[in-house]
Every structure is written in structure tokens, then in C-alpha cells.
Protein backbone atom coordinates (compact mmCIF):
# COMPACT_ATOMS: atom_id res chain seq x y z
CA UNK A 1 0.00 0.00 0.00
CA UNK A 2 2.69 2.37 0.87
CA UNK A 3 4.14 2.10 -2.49
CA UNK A 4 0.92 3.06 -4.40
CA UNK A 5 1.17 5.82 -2.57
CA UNK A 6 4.70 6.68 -3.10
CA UNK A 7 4.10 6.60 -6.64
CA UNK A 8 1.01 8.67 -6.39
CA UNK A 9 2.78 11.05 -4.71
CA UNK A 10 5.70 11.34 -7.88
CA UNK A 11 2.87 11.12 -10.19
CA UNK A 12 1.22 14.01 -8.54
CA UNK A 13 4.38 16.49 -7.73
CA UNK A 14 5.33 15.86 -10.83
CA UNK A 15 2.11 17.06 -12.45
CA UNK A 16 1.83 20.33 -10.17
CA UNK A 17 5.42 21.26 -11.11
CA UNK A 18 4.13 20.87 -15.08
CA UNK A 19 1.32 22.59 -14.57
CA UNK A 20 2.87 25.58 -12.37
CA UNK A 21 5.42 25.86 -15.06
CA UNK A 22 3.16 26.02 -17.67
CA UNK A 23 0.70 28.99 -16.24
CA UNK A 24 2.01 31.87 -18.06
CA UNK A 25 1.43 34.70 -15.50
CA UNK A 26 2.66 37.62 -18.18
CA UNK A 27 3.98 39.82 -15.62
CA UNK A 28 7.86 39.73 -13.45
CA UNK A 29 8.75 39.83 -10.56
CA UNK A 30 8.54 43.99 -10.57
CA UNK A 31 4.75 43.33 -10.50
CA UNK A 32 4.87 42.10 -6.43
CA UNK A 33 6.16 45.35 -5.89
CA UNK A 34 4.16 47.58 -6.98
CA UNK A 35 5.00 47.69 -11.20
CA UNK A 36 3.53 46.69 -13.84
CA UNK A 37 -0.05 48.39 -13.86
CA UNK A 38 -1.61 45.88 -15.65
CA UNK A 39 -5.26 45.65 -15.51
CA UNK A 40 -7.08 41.80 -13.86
CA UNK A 41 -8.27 39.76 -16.65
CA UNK A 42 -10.42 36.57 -16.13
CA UNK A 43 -8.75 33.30 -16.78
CA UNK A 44 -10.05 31.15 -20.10
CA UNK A 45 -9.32 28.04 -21.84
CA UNK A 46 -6.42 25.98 -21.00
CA UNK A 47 -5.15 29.26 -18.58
CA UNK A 48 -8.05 27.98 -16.75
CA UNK A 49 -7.99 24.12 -17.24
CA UNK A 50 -4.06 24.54 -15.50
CA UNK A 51 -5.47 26.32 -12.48
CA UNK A 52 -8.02 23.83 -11.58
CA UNK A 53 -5.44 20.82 -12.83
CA UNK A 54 -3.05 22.82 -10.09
CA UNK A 55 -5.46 23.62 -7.30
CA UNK A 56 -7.15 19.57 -7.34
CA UNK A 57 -3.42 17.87 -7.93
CA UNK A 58 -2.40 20.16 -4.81
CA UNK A 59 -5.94 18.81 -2.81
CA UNK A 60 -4.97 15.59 -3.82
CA UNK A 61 -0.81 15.64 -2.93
CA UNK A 62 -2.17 16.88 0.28
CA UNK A 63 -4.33 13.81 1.03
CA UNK A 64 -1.84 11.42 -0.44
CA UNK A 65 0.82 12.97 1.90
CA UNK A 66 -1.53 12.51 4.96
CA UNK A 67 -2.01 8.64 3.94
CA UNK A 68 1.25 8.10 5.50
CA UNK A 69 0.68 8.80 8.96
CA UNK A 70 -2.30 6.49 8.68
CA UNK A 71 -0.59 3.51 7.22
């Protein structure tokens, strides 16, 4: 059991470091200070698909990583 798990785990950090890497966020790091001035725009089509493949492969990491402690 613990190595389905393991390998779950791989499977899944290695599809939220894809995913994060593949977001394109169009602004640098002078944006979380204060530059940049762009305007919000709402997230469509695979921008969108990658942030819900990213928040529910975090969710699921995190449930993965708690099957540990109750193995």
C-alpha cells in the first residue's frame, strides 16, 4: 500500500510542477512590488484548465501525503 502511494505522490508532484510551469502569468517579478499596472483579466481556456489541474493535484498531494501517517 505504501508504495501506491509513493508513486502517487511522484505522479502528482510531478504534475503540479508541469502545470505551475506552464501557467504563463505575463507579468515579473517587478509586478509584487508595486510595477507593472496591468489591468485583472479573467482566466479562459487551457489558462483555466491549468489552475483547476493545479489547485485539485495540490488537494490531492495533500491527502496522499496525509495517507502516511495512517498507514
Amino acid at each position: 500500500m505504501r508504495e501506491i502511494l509513493l508513486i502517487a505522490q511522484i505522479v502528482l508532484a510531478v504534475v503540479i510542477t508541469a502545470s505551475v510551469l506552464l501557467q504563463s502569468q505575463g507579468s515579473g517579478l517587478g509586478a509584487a512590488w508595486g510595477g507593472g499596472g496591468e489591468t485583472y483579466h479573467t482566466k479562459r481556456g487551457l489558462e483555466k484548465v491549468l489552475m483547476y489541474l493545479t489547485i485539485i493535484s495540490i488537494i490531492l498531494f495533500v491527502f496522499v501525503s496525509l495517507g502516511f501517517f495512517l498507514i
